[in-house]
C-alpha atoms as a PDB file:
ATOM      1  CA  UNK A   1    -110.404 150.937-114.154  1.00  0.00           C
ATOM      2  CA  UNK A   2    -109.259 153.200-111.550  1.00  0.00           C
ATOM      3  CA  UNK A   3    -109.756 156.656-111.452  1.00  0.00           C
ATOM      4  CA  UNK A   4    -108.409 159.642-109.605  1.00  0.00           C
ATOM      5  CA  UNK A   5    -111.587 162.241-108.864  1.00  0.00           C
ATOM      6  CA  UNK A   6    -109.924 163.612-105.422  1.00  0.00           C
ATOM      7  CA  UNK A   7    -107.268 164.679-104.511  1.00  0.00           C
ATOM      8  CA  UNK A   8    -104.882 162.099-103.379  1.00  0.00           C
ATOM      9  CA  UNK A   9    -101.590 161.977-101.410  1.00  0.00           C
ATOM     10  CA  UNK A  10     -98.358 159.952-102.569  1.00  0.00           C
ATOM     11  CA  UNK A  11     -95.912 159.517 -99.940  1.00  0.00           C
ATOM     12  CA  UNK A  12     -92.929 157.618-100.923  1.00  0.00           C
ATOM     13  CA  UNK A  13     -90.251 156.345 -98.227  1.00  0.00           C
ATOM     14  CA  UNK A  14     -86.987 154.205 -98.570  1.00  0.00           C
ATOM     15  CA  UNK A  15     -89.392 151.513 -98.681  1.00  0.00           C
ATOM     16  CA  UNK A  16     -89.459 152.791-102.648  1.00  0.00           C
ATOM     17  CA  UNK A  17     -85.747 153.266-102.804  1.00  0.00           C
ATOM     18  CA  UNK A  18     -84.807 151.491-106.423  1.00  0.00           C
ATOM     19  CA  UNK A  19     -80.963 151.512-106.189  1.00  0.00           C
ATOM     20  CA  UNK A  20     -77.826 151.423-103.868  1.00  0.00           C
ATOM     21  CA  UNK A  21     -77.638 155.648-104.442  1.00  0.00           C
ATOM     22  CA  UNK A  22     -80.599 156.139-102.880  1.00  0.00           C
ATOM     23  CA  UNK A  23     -81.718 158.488-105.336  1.00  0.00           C
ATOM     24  CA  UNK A  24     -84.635 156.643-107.607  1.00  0.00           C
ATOM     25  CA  UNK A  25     -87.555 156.051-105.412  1.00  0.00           C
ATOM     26  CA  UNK A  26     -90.923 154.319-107.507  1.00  0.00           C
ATOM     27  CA  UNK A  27     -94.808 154.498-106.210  1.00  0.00           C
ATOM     28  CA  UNK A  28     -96.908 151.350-107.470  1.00  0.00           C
ATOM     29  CA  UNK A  29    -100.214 152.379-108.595  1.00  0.00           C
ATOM     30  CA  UNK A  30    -103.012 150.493-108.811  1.00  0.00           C
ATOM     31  CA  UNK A  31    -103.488 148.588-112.149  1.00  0.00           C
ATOM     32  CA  UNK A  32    -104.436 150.622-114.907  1.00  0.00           C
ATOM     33  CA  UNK A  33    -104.446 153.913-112.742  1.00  0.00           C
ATOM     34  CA  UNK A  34    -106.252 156.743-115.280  1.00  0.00           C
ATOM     35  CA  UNK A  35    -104.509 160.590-115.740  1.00  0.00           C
ATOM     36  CA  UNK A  36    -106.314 162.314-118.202  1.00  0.00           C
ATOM     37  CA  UNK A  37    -106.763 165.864-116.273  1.00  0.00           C
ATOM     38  CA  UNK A  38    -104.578 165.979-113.182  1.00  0.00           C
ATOM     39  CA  UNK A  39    -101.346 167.811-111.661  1.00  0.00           C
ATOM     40  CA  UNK A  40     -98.704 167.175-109.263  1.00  0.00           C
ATOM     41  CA  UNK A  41     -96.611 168.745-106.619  1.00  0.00           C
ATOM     42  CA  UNK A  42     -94.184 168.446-103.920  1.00  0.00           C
ATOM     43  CA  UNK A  43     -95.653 168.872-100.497  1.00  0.00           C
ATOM     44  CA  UNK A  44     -92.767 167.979 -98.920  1.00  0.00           C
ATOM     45  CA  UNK A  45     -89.152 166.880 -98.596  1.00  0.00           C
ATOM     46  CA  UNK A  46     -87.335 165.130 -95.563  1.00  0.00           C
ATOM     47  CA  UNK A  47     -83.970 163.424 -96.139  1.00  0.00           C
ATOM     48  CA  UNK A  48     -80.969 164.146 -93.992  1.00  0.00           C
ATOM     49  CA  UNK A  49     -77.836 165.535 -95.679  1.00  0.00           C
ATOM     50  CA  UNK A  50     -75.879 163.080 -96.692  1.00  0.00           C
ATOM     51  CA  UNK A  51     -74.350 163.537-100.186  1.00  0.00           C
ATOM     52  CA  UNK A  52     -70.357 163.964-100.431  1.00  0.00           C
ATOM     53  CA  UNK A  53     -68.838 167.142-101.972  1.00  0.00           C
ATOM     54  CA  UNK A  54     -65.981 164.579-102.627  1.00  0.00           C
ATOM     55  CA  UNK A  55     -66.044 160.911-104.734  1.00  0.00           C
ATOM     56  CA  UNK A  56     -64.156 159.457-107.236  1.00  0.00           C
ATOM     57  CA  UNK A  57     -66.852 158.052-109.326  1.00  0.00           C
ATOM     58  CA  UNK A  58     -69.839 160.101-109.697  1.00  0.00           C
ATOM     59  CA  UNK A  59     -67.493 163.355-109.134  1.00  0.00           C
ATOM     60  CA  UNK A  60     -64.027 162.421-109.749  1.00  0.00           C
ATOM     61  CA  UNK A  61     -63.005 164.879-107.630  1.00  0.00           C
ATOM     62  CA  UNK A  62     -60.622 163.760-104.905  1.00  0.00           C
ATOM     63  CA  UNK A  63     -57.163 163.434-106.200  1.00  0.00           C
ATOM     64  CA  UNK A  64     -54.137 165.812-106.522  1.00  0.00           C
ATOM     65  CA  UNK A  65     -50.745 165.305-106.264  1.00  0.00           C
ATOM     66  CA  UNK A  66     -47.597 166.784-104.508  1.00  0.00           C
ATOM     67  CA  UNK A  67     -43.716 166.396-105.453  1.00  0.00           C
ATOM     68  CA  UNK A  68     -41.106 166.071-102.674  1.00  0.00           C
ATOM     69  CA  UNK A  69     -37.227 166.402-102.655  1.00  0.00           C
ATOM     70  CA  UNK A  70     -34.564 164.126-100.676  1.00  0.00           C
ATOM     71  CA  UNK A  71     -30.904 164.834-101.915  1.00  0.00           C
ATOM     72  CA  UNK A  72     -31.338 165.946-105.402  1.00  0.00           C
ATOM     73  CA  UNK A  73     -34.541 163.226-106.303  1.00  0.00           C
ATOM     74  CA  UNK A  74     -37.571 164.446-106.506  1.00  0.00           C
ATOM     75  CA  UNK A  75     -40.772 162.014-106.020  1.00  0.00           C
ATOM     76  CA  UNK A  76     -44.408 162.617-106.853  1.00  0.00           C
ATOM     77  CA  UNK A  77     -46.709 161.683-104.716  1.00  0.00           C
ATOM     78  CA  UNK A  78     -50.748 161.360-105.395  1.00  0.00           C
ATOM     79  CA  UNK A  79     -53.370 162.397-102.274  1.00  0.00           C
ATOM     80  CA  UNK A  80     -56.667 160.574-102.910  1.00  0.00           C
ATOM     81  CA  UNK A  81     -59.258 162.060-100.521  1.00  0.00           C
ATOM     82  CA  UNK A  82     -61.770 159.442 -99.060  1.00  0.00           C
ATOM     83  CA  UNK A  83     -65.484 160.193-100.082  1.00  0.00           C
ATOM     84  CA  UNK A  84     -66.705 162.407 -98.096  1.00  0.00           C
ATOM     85  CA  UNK A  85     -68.410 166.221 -97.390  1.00  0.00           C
ATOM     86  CA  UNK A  86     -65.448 168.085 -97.152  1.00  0.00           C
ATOM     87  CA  UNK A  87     -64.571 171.680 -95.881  1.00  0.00           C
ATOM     88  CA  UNK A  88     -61.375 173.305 -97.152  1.00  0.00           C
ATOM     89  CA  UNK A  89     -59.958 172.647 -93.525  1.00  0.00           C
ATOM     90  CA  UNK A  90     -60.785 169.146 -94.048  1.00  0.00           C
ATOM     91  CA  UNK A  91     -58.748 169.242 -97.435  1.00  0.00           C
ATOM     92  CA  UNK A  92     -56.174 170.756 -95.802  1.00  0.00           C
ATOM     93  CA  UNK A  93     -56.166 167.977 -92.934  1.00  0.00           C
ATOM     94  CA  UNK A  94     -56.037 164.863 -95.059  1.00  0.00           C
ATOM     95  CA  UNK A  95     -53.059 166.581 -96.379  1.00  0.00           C
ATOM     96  CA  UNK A  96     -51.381 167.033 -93.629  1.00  0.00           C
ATOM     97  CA  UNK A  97     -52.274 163.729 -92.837  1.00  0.00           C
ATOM     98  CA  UNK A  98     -50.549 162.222 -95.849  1.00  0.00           C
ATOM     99  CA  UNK A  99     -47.804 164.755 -94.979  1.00  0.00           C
ATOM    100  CA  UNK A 100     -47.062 162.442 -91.690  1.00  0.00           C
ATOM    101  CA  UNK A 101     -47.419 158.749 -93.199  1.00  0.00           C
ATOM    102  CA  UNK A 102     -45.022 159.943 -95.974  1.00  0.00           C
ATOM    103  CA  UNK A 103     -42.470 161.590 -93.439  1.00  0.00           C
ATOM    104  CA  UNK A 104     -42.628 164.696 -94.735  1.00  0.00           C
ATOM    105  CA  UNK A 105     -42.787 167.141 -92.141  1.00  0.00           C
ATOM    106  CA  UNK A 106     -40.761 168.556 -88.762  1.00  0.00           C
ATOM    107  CA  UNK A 107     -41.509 169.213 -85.437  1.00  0.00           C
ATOM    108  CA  UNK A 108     -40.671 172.397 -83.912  1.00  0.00           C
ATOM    109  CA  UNK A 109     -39.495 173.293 -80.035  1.00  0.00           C
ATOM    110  CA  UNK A 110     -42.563 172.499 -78.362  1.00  0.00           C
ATOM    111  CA  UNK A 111     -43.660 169.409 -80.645  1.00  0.00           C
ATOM    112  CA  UNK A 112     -45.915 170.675 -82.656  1.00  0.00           C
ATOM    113  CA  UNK A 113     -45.809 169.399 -86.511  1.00  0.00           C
ATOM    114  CA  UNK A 114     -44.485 171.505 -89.024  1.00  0.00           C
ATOM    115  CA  UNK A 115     -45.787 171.261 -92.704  1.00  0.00           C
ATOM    116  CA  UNK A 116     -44.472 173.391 -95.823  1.00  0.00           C
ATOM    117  CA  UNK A 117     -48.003 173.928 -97.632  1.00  0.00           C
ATOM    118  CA  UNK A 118     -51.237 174.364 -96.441  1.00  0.00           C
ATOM    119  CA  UNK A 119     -54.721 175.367 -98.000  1.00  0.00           C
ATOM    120  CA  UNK A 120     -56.817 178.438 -97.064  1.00  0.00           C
ATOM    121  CA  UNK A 121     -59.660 180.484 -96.875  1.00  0.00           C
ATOM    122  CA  UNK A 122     -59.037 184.220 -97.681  1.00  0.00           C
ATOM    123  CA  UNK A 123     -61.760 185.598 -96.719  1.00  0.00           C
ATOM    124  CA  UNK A 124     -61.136 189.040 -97.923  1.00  0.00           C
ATOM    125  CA  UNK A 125     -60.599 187.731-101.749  1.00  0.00           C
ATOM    126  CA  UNK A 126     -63.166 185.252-101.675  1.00  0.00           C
ATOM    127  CA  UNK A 127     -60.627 182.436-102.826  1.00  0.00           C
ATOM    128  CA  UNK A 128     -58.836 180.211-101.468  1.00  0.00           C
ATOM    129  CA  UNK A 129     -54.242 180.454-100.884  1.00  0.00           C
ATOM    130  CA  UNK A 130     -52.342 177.676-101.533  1.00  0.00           C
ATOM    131  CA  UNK A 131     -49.076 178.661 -99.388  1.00  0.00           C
ATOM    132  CA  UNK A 132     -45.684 176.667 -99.928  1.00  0.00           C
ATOM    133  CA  UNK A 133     -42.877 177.041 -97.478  1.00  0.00           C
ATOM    134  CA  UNK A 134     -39.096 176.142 -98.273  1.00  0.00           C
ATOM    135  CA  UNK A 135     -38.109 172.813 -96.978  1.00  0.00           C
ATOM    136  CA  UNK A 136     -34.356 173.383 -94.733  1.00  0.00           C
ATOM    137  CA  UNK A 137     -31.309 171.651 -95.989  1.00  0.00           C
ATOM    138  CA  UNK A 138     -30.855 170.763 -92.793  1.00  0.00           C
ATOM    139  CA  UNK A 139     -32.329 170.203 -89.119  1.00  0.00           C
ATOM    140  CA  UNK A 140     -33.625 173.925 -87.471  1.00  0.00           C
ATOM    141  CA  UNK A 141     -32.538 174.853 -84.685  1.00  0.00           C
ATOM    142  CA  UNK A 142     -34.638 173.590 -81.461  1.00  0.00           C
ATOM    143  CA  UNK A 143     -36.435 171.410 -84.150  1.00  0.00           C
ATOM    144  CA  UNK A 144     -36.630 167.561 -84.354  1.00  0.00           C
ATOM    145  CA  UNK A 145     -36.945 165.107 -86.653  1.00  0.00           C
ATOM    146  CA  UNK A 146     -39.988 162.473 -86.252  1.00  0.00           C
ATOM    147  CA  UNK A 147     -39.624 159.256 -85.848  1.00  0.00           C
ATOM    148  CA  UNK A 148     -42.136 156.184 -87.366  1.00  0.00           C
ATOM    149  CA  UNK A 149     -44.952 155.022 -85.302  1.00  0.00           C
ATOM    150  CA  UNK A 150     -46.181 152.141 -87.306  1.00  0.00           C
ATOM    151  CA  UNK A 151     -49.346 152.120 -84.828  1.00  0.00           C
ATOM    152  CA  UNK A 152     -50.218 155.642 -86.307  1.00  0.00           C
ATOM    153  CA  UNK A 153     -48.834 154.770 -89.606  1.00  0.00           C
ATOM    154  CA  UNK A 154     -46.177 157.690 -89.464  1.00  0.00           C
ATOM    155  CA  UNK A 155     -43.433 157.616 -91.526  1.00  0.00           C
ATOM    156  CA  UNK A 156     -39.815 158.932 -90.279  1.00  0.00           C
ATOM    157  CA  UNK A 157     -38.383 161.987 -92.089  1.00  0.00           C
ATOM    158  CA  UNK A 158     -37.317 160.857 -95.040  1.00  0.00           C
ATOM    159  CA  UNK A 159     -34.415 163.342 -95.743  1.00  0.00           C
ATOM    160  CA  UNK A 160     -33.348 166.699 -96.374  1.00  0.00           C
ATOM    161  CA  UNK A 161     -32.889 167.972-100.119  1.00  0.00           C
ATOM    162  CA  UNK A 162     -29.527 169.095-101.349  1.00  0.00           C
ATOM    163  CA  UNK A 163     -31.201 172.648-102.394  1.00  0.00           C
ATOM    164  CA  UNK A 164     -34.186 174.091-100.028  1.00  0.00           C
ATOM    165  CA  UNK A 165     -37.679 173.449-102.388  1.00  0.00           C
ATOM    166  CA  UNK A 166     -40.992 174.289-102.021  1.00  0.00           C
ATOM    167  CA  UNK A 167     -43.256 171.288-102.258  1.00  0.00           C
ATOM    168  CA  UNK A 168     -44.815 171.430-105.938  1.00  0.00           C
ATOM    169  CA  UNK A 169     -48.656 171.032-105.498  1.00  0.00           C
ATOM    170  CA  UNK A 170     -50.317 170.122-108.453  1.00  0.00           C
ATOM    171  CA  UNK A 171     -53.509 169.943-109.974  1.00  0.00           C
ATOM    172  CA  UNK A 172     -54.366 166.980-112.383  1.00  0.00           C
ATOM    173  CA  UNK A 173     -55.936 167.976-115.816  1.00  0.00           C
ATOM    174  CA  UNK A 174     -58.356 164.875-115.150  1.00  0.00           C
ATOM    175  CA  UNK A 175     -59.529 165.101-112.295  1.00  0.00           C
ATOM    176  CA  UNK A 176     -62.490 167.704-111.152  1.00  0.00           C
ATOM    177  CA  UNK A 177     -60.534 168.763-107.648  1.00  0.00           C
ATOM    178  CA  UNK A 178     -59.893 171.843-109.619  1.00  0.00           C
ATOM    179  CA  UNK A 179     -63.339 173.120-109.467  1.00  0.00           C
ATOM    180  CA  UNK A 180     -63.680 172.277-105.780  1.00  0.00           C
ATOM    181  CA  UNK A 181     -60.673 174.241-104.944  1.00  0.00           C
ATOM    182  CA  UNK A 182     -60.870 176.809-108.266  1.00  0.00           C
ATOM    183  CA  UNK A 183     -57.093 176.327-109.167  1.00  0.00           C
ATOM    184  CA  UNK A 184     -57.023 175.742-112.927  1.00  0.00           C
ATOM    185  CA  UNK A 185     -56.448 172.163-113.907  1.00  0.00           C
ATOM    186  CA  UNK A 186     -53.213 171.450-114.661  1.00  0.00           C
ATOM    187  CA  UNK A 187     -51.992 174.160-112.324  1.00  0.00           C
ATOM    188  CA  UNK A 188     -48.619 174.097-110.575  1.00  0.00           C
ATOM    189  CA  UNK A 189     -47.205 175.591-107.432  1.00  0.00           C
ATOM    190  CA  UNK A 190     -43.898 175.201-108.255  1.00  0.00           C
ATOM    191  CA  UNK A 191     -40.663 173.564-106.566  1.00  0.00           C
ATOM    192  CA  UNK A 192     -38.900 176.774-106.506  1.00  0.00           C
ATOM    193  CA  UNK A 193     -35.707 175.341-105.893  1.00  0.00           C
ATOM    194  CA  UNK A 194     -33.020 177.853-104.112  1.00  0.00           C
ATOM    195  CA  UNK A 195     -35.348 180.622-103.542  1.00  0.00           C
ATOM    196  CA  UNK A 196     -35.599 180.026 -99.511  1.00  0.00           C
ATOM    197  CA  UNK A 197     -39.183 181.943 -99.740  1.00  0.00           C
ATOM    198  CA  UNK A 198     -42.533 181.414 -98.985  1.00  0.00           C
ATOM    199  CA  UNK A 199     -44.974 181.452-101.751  1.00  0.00           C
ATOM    200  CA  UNK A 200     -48.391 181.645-102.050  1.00  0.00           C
ATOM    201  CA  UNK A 201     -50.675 181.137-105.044  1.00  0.00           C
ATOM    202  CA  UNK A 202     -54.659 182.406-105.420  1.00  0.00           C
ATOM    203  CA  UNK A 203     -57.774 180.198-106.944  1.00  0.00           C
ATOM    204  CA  UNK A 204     -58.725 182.106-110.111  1.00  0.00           C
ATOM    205  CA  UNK A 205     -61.922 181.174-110.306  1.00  0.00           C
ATOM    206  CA  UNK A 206     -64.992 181.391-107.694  1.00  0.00           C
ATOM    207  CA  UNK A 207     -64.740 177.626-105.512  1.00  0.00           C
ATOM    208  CA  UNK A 208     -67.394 175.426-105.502  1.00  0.00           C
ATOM    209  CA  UNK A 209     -66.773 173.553-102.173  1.00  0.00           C
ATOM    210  CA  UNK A 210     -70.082 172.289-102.250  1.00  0.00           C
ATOM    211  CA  UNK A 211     -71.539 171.580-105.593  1.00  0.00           C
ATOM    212  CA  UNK A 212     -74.498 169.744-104.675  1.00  0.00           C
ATOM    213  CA  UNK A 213     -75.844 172.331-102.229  1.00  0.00           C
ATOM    214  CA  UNK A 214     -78.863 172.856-104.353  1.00  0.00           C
ATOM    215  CA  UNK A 215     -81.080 169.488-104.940  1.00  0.00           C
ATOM    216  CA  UNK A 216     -83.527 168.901-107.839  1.00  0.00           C
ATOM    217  CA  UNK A 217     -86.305 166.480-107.553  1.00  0.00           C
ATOM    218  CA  UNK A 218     -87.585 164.911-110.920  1.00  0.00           C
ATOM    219  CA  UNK A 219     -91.107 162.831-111.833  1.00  0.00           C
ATOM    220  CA  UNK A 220     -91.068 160.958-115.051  1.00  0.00           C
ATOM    221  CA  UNK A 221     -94.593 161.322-115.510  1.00  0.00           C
ATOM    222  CA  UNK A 222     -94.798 165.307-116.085  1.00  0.00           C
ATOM    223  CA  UNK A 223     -93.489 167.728-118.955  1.00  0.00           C
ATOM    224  CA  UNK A 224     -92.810 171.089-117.461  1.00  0.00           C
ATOM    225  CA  UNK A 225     -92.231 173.029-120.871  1.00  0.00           C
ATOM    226  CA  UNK A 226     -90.463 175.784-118.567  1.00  0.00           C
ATOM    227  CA  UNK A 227     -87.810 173.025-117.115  1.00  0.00           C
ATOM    228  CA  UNK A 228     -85.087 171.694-118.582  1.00  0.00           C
ATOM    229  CA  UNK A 229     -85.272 168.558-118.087  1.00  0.00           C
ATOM    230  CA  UNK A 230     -88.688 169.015-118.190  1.00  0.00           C
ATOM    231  CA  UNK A 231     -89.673 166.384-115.176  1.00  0.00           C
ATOM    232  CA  UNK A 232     -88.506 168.783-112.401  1.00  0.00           C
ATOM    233  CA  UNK A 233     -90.615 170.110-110.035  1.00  0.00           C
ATOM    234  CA  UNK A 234     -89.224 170.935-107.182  1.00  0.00           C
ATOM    235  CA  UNK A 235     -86.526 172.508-105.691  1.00  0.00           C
ATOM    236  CA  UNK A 236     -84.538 172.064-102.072  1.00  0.00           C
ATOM    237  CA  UNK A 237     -81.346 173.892-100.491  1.00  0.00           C
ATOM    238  CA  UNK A 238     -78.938 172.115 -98.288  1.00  0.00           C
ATOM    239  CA  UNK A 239     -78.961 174.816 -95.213  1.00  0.00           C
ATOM    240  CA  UNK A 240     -77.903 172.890 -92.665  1.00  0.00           C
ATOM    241  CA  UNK A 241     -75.057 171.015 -91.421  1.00  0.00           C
ATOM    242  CA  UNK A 242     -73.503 167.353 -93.024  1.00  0.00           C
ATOM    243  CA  UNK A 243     -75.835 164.429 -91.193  1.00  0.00           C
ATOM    244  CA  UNK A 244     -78.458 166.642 -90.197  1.00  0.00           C
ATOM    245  CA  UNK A 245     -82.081 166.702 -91.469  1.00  0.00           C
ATOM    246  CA  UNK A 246     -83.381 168.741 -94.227  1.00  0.00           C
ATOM    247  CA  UNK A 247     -87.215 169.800 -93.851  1.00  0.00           C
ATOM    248  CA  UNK A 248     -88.324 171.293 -97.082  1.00  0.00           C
ATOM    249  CA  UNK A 249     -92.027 172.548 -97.306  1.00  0.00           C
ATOM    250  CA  UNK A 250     -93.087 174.576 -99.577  1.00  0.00           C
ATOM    251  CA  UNK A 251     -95.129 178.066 -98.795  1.00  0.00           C
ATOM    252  CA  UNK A 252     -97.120 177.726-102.100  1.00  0.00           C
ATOM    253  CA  UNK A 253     -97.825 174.368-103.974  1.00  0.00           C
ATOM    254  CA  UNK A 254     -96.286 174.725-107.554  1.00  0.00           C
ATOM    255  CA  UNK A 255     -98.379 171.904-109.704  1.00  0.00           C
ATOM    256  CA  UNK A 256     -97.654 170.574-113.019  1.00  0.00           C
ATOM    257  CA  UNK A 257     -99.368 168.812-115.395  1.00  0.00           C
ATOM    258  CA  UNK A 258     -99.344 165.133-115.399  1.00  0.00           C
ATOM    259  CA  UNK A 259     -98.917 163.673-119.333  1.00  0.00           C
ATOM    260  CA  UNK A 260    -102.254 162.133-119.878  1.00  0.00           C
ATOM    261  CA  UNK A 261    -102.613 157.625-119.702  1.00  0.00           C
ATOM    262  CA  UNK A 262    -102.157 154.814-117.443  1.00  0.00           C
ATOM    263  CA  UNK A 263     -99.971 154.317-115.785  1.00  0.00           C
ATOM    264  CA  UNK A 264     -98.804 151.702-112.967  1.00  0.00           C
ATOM    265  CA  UNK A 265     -95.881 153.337-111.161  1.00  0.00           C
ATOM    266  CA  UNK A 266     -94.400 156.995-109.993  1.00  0.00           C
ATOM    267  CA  UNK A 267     -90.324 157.243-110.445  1.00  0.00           C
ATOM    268  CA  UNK A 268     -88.884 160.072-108.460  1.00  0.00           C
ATOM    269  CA  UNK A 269     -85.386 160.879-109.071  1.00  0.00           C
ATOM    270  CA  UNK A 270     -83.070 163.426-107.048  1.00  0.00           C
ATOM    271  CA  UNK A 271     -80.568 165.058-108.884  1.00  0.00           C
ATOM    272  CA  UNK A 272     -77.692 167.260-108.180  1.00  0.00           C
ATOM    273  CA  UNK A 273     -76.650 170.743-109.445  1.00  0.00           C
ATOM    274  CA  UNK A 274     -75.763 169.276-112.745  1.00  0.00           C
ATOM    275  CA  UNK A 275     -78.715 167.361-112.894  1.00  0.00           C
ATOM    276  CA  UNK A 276     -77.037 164.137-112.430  1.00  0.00           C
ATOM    277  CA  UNK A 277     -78.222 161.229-110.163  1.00  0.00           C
ATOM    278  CA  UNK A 278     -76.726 162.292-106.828  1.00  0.00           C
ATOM    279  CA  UNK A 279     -75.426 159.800-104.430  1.00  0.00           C
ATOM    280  CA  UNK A 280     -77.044 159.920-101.138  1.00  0.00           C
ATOM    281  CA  UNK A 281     -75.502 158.169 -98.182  1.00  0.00           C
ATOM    282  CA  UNK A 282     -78.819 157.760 -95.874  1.00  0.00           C
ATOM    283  CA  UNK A 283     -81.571 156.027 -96.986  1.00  0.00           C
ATOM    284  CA  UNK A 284     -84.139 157.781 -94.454  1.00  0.00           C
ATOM    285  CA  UNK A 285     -86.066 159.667 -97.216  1.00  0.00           C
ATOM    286  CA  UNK A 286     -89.644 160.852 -97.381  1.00  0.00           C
ATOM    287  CA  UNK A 287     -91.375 162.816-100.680  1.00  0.00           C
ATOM    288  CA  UNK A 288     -95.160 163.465 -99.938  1.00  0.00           C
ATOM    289  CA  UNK A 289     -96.495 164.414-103.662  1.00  0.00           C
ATOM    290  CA  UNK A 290     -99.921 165.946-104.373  1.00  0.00           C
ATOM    291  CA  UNK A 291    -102.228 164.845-107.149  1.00  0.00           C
ATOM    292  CA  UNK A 292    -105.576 166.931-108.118  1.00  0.00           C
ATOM    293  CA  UNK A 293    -108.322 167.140-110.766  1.00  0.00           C
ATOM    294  CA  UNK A 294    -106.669 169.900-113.028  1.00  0.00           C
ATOM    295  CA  UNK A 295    -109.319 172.436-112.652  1.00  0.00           C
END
């Protein structure tokens, strides 16, 4: 039977990696490997940051919709962002990306693209605007309507509306985008038809751009009656920018009890704010754990 008396070092790599998330890692032990007074820690974390603020299916996040005018018809049309680590500037680019392949924008006197709603940061408020703009009845002057490029997948403009609109923005009541941008779900900008006016409409509750920023690692084998769930023991913070690589070392080992028996494997999971699974991109993970006689 084999027994731990020192203490011993577990360092698990993608080698251990269990599934296509990347976020289950196991440690064989040797057969009949004996616990009955020991403790564990994290002594260290290195993984690079690679989990979307945006997906469909472990999120569903990443759809809203938008309704659009030509004559007197209006058409709704859904946005679905790609997965992805998105800043609200990002949001707002996909947008105006869709904006173009639908052919639903201008271009002004020097060329430059002209889009009636746009996402932003207000700083001062600590929410983010969603500002409409009325769409003309007809072509400005010195503006110009686009034309399709099929090589960019741009769209010509589709039309002009019979009475100027707003485009209506809206946020689905089943889909989680509303928390990323803090609009309530089911919220509505409005077509505001005839009013000519810009309008602009404030998040109401705090955003949470990035609601993975703070990562929880879990080990099966432990009860930590202060946890909940009770496998966590450890911590990490994403402080550093999308692809690069997160370093985490703790100053002071925090050790927990291992549950006493045999046992032939370690399962590490990493979980997200909401203590789900989280889906990590990049494989290139290393989790150095430290086991001990429980003194």
């Amino acid at each position: 039977m084999f027994i731990y008396t020192m203490p011993s070092t577990i360092v698990l790599t993608q080698n251990d990696i269990q599934n296509s998330d990347n976020n289950v890692l196991e440690y064989s032990l040797p057969t009949g490997a004996q616990f009955d007074n020991h403790e564990v820690c994290v002594e260290s974390v290195a993984l690079n940051y690679s989990w979307p603020n945006i997906n469909g299916t472990t999120l569903n996040n990443n759809v809203f919709q938008y309704q659009w005018t030509v004559g007197s018809t209006t058409t709704t049309h859904t946005v679905t962002l790609p997965e992805g680590l998105y800043e609200l500037a990002d949001i707002n680019a996909y947008l105006q990306y869709v904006f173009i392949i639908n052919g639903h924008y201008l271009k002004d006197a020097d060329d430059n693209n002209v889009f009636y709603a746009e996402f932003l940061v207000n700083a001062n408020t600590y929410k983010f605007d969603l500002v409409t703009y009325p769409v003309p009845t007809s072509l400005p002057t010195g503006f110009s309507q686009p034309t399709a490029n099929s090589a960019a997948g741009a769209a010509a403009w589709v039309g002009y509306p019979t009475t100027t609109f707003n485009p209506n923005i809206k946020i689905l009541s089943t889909n989680n985008f509303s928390d990323i941008i803090g609009f309530a779900q089911g919220f509505e900008s409005g077509l505001r038809s005839g009013t000519g006016t810009n309008h602009t409409s404030s998040s109401t509750t705090a955003p949470q751009i990035h609601p993975n920023s703070n990562v929880f690692i879990s080990l099966d084998n432990i009860q930590n009656k202060y946890a909940k769930p009770s496998t966590i023991i450890h911590n990490l913070v994403a402080n550093t920018g999308f692809g690069s690589k997160i370093i985490d070392r703790p100053n002071e080992f925090a050790f927990n009890t291992l549950t006493k028996g045999q046992y032939n494997r370690l399962r590490v999971s990493i979980l997200g704010t909401d203590l789900r699974p989280l889906k990590i991109l990049d494989p290139d993970i290393v989790i150095v754990l430290l086991i001990r006689n429980k003194d």
